[in-house]
Protein backbone atom coordinates (compact mmCIF):
# COMPACT_ATOMS: atom_id res chain seq x y z
CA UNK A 1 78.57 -75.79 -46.60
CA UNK A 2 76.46 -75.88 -49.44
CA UNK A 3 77.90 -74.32 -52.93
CA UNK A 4 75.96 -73.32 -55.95
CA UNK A 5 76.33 -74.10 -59.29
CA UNK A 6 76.90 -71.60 -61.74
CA UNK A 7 73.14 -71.60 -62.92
CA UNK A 8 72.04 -71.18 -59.71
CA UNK A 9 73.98 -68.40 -59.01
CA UNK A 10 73.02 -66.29 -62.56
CA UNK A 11 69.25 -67.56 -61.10
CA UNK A 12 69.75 -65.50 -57.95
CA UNK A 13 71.30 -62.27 -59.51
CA UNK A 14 69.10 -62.44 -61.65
CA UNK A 15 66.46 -62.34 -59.27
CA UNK A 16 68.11 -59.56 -57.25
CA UNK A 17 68.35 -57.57 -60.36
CA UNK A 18 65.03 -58.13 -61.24
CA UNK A 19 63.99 -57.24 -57.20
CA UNK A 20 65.63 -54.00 -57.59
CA UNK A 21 64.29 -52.78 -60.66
CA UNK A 22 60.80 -53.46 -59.58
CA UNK A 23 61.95 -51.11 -56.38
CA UNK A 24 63.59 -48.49 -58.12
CA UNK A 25 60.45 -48.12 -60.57
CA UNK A 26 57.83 -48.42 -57.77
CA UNK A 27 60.10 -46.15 -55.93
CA UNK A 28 60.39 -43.20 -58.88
CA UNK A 29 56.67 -44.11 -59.26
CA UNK A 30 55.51 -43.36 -55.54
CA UNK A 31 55.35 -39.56 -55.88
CA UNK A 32 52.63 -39.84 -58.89
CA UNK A 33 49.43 -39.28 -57.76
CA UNK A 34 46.11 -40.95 -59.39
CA UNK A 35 43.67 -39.60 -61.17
CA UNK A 36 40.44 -41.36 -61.30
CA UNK A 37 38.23 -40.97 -64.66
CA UNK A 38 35.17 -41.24 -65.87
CA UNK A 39 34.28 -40.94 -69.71
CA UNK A 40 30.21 -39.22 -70.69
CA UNK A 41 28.93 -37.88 -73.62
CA UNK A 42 29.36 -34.39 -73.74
CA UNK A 43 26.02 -32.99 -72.05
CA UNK A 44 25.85 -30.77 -74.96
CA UNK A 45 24.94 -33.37 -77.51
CA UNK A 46 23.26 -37.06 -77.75
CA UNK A 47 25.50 -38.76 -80.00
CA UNK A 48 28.79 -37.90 -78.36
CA UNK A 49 29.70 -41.45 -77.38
CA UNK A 50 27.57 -42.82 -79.76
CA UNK A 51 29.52 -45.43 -82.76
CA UNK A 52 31.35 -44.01 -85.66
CA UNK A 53 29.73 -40.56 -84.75
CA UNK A 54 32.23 -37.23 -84.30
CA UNK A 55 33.76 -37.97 -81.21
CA UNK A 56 32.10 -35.39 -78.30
CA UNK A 57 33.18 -36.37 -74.74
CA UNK A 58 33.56 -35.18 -71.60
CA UNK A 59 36.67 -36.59 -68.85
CA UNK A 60 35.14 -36.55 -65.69
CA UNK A 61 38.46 -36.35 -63.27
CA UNK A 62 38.71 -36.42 -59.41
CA UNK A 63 41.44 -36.79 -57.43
CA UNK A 64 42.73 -40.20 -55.46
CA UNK A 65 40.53 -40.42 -52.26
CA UNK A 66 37.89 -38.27 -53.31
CA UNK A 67 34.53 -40.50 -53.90
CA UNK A 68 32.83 -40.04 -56.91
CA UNK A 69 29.44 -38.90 -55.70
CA UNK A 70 31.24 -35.64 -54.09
CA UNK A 71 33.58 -35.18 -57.07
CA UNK A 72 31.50 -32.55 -58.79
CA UNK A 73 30.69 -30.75 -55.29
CA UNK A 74 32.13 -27.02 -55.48
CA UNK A 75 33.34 -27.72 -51.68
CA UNK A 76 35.89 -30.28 -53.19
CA UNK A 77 39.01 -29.27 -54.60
CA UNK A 78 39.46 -30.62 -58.37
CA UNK A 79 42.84 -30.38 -60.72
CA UNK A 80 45.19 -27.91 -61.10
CA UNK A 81 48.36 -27.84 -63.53
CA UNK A 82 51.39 -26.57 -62.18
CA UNK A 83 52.85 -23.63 -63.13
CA UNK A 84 54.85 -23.97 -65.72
CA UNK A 85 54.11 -27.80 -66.33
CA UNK A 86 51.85 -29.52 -68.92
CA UNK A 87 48.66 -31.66 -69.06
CA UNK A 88 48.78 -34.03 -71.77
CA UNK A 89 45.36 -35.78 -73.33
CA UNK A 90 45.81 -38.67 -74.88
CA UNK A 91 42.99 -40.91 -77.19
CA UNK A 92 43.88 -44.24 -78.20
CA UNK A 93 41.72 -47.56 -78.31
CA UNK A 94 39.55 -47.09 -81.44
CA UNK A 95 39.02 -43.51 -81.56
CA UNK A 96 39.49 -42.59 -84.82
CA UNK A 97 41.58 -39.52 -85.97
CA UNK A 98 40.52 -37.02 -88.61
CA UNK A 99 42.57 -37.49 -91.54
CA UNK A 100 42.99 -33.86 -92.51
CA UNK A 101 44.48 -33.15 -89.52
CA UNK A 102 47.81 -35.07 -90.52
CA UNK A 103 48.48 -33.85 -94.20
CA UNK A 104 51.78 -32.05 -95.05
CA UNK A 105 49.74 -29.23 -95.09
CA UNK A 106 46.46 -29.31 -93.22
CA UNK A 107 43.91 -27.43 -94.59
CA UNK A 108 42.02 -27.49 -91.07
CA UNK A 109 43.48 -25.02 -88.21
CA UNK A 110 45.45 -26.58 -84.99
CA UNK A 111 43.53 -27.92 -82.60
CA UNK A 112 42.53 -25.19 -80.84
CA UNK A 113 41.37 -23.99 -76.78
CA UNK A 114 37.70 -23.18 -76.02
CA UNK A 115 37.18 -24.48 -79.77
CA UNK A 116 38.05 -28.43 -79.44
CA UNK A 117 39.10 -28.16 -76.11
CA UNK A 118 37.10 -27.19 -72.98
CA UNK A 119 38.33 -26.86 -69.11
CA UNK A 120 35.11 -27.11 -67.09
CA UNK A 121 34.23 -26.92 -63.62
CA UNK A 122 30.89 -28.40 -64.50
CA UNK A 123 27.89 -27.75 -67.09
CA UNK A 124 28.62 -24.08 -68.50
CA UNK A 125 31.30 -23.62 -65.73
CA UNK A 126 33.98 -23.18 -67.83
CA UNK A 127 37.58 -22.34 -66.85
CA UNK A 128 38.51 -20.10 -69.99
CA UNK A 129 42.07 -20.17 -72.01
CA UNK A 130 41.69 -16.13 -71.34
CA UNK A 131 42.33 -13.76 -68.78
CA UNK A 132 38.83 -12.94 -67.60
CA UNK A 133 39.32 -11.85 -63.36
CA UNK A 134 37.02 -14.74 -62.36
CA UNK A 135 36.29 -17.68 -65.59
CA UNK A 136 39.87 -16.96 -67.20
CA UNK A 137 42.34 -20.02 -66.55
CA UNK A 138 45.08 -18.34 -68.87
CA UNK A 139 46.00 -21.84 -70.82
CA UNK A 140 46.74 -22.38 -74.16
CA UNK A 141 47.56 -25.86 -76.29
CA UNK A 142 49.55 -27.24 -78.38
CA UNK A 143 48.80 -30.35 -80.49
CA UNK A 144 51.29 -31.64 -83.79
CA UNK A 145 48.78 -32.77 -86.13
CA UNK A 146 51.51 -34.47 -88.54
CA UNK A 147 53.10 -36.01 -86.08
CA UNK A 148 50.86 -37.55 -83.42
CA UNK A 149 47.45 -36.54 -83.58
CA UNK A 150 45.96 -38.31 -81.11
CA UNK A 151 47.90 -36.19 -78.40
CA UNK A 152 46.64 -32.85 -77.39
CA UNK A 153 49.31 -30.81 -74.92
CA UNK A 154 47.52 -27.85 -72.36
CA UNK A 155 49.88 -25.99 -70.60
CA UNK A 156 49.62 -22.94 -68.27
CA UNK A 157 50.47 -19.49 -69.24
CA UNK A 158 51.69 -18.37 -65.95
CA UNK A 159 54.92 -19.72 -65.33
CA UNK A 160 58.28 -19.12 -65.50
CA UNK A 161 58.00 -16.59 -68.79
CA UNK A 162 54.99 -15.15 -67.20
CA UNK A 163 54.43 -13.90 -63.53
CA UNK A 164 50.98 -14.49 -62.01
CA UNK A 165 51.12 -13.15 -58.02
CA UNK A 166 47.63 -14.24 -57.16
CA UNK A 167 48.24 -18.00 -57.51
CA UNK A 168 46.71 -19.70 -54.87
CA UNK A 169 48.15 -20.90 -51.69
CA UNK A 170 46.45 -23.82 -50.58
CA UNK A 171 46.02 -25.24 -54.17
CA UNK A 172 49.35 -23.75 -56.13
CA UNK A 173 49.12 -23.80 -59.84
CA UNK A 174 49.67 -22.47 -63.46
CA UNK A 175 45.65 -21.67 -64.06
CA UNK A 176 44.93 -18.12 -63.13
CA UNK A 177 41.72 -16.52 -62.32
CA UNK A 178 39.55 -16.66 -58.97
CA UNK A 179 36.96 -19.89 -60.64
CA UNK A 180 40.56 -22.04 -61.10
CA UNK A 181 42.12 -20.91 -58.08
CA UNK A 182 39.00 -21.75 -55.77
CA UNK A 183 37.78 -25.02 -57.50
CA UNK A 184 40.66 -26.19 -60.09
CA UNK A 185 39.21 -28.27 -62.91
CA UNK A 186 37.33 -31.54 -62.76
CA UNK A 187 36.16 -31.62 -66.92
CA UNK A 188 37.96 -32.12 -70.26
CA UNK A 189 35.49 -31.63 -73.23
CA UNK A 190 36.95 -32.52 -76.56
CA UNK A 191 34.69 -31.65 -79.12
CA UNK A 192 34.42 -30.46 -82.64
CA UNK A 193 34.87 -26.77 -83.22
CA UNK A 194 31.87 -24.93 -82.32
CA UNK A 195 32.48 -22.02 -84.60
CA UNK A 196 31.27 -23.94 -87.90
CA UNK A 197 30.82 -27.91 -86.92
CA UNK A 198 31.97 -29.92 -89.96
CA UNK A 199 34.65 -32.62 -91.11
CA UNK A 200 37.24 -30.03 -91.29
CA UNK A 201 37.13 -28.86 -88.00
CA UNK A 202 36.04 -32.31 -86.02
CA UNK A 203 39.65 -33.86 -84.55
CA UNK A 204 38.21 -37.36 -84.01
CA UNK A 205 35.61 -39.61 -84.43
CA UNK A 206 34.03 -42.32 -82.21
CA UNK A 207 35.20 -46.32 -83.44
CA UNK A 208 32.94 -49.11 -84.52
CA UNK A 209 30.15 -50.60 -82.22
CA UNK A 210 31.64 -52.92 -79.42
CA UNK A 211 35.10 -51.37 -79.38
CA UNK A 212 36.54 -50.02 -77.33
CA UNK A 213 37.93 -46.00 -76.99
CA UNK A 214 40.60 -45.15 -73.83
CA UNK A 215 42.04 -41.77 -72.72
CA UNK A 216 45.03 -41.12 -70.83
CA UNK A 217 45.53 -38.08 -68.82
CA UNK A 218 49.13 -37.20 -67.52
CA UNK A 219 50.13 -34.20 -65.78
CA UNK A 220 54.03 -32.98 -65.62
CA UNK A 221 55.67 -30.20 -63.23
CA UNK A 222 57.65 -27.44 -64.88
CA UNK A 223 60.60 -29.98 -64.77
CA UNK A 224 58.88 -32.88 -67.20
CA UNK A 225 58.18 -34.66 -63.89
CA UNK A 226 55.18 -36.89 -64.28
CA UNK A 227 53.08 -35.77 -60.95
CA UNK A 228 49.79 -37.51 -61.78
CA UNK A 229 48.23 -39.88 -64.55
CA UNK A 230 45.32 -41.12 -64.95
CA UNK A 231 42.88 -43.48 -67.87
CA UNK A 232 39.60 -44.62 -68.34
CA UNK A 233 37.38 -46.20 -71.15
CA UNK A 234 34.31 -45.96 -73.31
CA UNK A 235 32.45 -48.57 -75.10
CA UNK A 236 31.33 -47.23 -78.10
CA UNK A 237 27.25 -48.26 -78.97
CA UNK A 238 25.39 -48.67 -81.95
CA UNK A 239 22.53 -46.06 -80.35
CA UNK A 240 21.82 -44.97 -76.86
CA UNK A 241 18.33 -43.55 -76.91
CA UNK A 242 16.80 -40.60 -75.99
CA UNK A 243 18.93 -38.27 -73.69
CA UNK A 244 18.73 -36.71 -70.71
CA UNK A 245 22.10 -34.30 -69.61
CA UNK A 246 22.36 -32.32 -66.44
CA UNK A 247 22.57 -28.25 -67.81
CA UNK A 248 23.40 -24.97 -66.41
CA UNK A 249 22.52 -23.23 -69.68
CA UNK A 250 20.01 -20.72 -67.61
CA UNK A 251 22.19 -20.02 -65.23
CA UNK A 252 25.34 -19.70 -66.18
CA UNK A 253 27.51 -16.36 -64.63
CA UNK A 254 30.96 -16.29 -65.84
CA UNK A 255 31.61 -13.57 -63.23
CA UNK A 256 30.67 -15.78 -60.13
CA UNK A 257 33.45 -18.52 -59.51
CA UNK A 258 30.02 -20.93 -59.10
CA UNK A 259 27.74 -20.88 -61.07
CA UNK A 260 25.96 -24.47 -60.78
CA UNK A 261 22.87 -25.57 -60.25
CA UNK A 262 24.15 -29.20 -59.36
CA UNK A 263 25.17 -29.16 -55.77
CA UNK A 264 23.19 -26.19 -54.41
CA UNK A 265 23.10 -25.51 -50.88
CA UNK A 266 19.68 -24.58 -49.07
CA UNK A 267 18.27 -24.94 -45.85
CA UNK A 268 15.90 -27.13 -44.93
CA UNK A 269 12.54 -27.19 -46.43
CA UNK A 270 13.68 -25.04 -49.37
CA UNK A 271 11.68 -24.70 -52.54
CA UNK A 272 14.24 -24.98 -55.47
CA UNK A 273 11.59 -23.49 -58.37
CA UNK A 274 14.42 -20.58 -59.83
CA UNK A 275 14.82 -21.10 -64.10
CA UNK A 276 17.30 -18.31 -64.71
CA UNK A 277 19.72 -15.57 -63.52
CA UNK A 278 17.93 -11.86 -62.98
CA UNK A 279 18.65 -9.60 -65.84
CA UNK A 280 21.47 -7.19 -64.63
CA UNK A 281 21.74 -9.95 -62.23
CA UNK A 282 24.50 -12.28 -60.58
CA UNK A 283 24.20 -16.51 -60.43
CA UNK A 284 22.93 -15.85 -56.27
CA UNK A 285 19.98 -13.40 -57.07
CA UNK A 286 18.03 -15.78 -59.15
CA UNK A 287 18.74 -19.23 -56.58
CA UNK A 288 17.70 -21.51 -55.26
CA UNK A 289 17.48 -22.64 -58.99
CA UNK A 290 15.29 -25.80 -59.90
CA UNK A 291 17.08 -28.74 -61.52
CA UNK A 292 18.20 -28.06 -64.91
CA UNK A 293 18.24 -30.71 -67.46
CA UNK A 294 18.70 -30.70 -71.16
CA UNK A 295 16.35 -33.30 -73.00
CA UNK A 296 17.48 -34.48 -77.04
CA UNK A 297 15.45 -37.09 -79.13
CA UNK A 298 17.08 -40.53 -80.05
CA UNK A 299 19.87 -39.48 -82.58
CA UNK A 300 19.53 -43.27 -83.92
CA UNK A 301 22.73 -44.41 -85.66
CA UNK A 302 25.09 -43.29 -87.58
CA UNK A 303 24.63 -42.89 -91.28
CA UNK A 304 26.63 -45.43 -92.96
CA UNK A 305 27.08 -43.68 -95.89
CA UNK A 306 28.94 -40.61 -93.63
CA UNK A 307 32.36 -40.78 -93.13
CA UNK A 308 34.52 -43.04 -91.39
CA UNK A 309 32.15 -45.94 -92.95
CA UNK A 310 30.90 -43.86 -95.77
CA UNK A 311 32.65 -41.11 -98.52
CA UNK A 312 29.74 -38.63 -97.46
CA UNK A 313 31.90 -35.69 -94.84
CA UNK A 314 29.48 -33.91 -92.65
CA UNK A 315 29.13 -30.77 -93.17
CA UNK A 316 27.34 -27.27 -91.25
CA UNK A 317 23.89 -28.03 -90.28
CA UNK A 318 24.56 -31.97 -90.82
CA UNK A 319 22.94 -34.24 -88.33
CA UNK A 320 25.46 -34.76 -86.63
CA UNK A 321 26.30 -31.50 -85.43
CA UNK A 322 24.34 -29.13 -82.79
CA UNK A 323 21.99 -28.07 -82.86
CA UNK A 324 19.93 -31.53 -82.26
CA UNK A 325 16.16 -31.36 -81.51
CA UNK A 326 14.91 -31.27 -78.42
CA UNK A 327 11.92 -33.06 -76.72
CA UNK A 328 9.12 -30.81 -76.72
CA UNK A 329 5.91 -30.86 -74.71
CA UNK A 330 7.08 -32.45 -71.91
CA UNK A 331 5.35 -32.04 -67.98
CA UNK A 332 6.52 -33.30 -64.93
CA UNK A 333 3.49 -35.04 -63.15
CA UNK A 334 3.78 -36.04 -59.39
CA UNK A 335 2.59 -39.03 -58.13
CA UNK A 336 -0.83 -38.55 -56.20
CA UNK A 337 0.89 -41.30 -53.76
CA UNK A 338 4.53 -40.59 -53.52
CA UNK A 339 5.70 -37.34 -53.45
CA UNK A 340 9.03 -38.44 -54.39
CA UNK A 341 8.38 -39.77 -57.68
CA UNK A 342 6.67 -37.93 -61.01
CA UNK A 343 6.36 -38.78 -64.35
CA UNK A 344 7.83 -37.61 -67.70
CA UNK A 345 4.46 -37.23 -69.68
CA UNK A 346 4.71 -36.18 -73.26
CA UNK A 347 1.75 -33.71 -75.05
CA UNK A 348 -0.52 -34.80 -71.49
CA UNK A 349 -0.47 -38.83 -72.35
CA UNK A 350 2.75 -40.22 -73.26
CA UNK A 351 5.26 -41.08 -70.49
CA UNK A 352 8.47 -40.90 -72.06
CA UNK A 353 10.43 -41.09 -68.67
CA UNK A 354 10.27 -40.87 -64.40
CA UNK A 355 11.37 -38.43 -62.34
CA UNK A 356 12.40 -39.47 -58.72
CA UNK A 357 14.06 -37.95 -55.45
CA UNK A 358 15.97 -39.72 -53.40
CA UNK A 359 17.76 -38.73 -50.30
CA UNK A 360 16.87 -38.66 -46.27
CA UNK A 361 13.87 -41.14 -44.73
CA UNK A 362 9.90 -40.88 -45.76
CA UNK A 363 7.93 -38.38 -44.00
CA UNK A 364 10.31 -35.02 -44.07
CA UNK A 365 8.57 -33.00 -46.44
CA UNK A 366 10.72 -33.48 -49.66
CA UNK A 367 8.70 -33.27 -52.79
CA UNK A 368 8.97 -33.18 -56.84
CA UNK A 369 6.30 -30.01 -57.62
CA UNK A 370 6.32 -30.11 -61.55
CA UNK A 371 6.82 -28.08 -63.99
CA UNK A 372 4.54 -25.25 -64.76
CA UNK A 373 5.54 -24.85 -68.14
CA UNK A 374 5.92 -27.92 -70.54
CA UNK A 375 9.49 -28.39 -72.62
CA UNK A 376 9.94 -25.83 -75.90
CA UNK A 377 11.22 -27.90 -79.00
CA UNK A 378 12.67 -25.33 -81.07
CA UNK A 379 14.67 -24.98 -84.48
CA UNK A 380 16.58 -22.00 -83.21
CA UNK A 381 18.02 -24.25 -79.80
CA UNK A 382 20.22 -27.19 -79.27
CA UNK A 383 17.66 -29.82 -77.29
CA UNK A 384 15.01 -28.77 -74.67
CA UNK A 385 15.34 -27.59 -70.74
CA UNK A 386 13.60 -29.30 -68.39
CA UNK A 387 13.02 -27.55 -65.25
CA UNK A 388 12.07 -29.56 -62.24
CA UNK A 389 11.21 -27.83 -59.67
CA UNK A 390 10.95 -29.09 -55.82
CA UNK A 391 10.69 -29.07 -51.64
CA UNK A 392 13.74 -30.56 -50.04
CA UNK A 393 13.01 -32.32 -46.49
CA UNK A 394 13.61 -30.77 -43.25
CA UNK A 395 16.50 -33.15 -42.30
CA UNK A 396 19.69 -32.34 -43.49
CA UNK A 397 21.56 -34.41 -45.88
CA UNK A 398 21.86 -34.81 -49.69
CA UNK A 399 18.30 -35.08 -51.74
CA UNK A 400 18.90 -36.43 -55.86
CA UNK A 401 16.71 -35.25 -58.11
CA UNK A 402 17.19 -38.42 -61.09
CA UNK A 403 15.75 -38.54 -64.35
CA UNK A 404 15.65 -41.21 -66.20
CA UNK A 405 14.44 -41.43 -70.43
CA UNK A 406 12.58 -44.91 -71.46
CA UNK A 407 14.94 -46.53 -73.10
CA UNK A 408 17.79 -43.84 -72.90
CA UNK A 409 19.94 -41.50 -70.54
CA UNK A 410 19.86 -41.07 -66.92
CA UNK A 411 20.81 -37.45 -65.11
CA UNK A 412 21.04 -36.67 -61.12
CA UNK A 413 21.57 -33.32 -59.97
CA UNK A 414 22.39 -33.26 -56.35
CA UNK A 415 21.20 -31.19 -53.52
CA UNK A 416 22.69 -30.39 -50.41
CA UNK A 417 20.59 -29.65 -47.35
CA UNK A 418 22.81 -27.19 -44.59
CA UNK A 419 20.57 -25.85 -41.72
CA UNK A 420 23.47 -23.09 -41.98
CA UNK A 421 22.49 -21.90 -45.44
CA UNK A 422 19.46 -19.64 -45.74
CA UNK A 423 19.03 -17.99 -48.68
């Protein structure tokens, strides 16, 4: 019989030791789900993402298994928070925290919900920290600005100190109201405070060109368990060009649980030419709603005399705040040979962008019709809408309506063809 030597026998316990810590962590580990993440400029802004500019982003979340392209579909089931747990938002990378926030005595207020912190379900399909019937989530937050202020805490209100009793079944959890219950959540916006953008009130700002800015989403039960985590990264540019955002700004109905004009479902053949919601009106009397898209000029880069590079703070009505001009005068102008594909013409000669629809085969009737009106750049709004309406085919499937800016964004807004739906 073979014997072994001392060393060889620390070697194997060691090894065994090692063995079972590996399986006791991917064992305590197995119960946490995934979240998979996506980071976007905020659709409300151009420079959201954009180098050394106030940081304005939106978390794009979906949960493990569910593909990306159906992530944002009202059918699918996003995020919920259980009751009496936590959701913790985390930046780190090269994001860079506001100052002010960490003084012995801030002179800026805590970071606050609906202000720098949004719940969405979707462009202006917000899940509110209130306790509206239908748009009220009933969340609040809590965020130490002396002692870690890159870490922002949401956490249900209905939980053990508070009694909900029309939590949902199916999809149990701390946010209240019917637009939570029925869809969860599937957006974090972090923003500056919209009441009064300025230095004071903007939590973070975007890191230098090239580097790199990562969030990490974690989500605890009401006993600290970690349940689901999640991370994703941005790479912070010098510019990005004109952009292009998808928008629900005309139709948005806080008293319908959805109100989206990405992911409408119509019946074959279905003109989608609808701008906005009938006064007195609910989000289904004014649909089918054309594609809604919000246009901005190129912000350019940031001003390197502005702080973080600079001693300048932005202040109300600074640059880089909303409201941000728009792209005015714009048509769509269908190809005379494919009536998939249109152009993005700019005062009737200058194409600033193309306009195409992609979805079942050739020959089923789907169409881009244009745009009656051209684009309104005004003082008094925060970029431009585009409306775009069209035909969908007669074969059911999904059509996507994708615009793309010369040298900028891209946007697709996604139809869904049911010969069940009629409106």
């Amino acid at each position: 019989m073979k014997l072994h030597s001392p060393k060889t026998k620390r070697s194997c316990f060691s090894l065994l030791l090692l063995a079972s810590v590996v399986f006791v962590s991917s064992h305590a580990m197995a119960g946490v789900k995934r979240i998979h993440m996506q980071i976007i400029s905020a659709p409300v802004v151009p420079n959201g993402i954009t180098a050394y500019e106030p940081a304005e982003f939106n978390v794009l979340l979906r949960r493990s298994g569910v593909p990306a392209h159906k992530a944002m579909d009202p059918k699918v089931f996003g995020l919920q928070i259980p009751a009496g747990g936590r959701m913790e938002v985390e930046l780190d990378g090269s994001f860079i925290a506001n100052p002010d926030f960490s003084e012995p005595e801030p002179a800026v207020p805590l970071f606050k919900p609906a202000r720098n912190i949004i719940l969405t379900t979707g462009p202006q399909n917000p899940v509110k920290p209130n306790t509206e019937m239908v748009s009220g989530g009933f969340w609040g937050v809590s965020f130490d600005q002396a002692a870690n202020p890159y870490l922002v805490t949401v956490f249900p209100r209905c939980g053990d100190a508070v009694t909900c009793n029309n939590l949902d079944a199916k999809h149990p959890g701390g946010l209240n109201g019917e637009r939570a219950r029925a869809l969860g959540f599937k957006v974090i916006h972090v923003r500056p405070n919209d009441k009064g953008q300025k230095h004071e009130t903007t939590p973070f700002y975007n890191g230098p060109a090239g580097s790199v800015g990562i969030i990490y989403v974690r989500i605890y039960d009401a006993d600290s368990a970690l349940v689901a985590r999640g991370s994703a990264s941005v790479v912070f540019r010098a510019q990005v060009g004109a952009q292009v955002h998808l928008t629900n700004a005309a139709a948005r109905d806080d008293d319908s649980v959805v109100s989206l004009t990405n992911f409408q479902r119509v019946a074959p053949g279905t003109v989608l030419d609808g701008t906005a919601i009938p006064s007195g009106g609910s989000f289904d009397g004014g649909a089918p709603y054309a594609p809604q898209f919000l246009l901005f000029e190129n912000f350019g880069k940031h001003d390197a005399d502005q702080y973080p590079t600079g001693d300048v703070k932005p202040g109300p009505g600074d640059d880089s705040y909303i409201k941000f001009p728009g792209i005015g005068g714009v048509t769509v102008v269908p190809s005379p040979h494919n009536p998939r594909f249109a152009r993005l013409v700019q005062d009737g000669h200058k194409t600033i962008g193309w306009v195409t629809m992609m979805g079942t085969g050739k020959g089923t009737g789907a169409a881009i019709l244009g745009n009656s009106e051209p684009t309104e750049a005004s003082d008094d709004a925060n970029g431009s809408l585009l409306f775009i309406p069209v035909k969908v085919g007669r074969v059911p499937g999904k059509y996507r309506v994708i615009v793309n800016l010369k040298g900028g964004g891209k946007a697709v807004n996604t139809i869904v063809v049911d010969r069940r739906r009629y409106w």
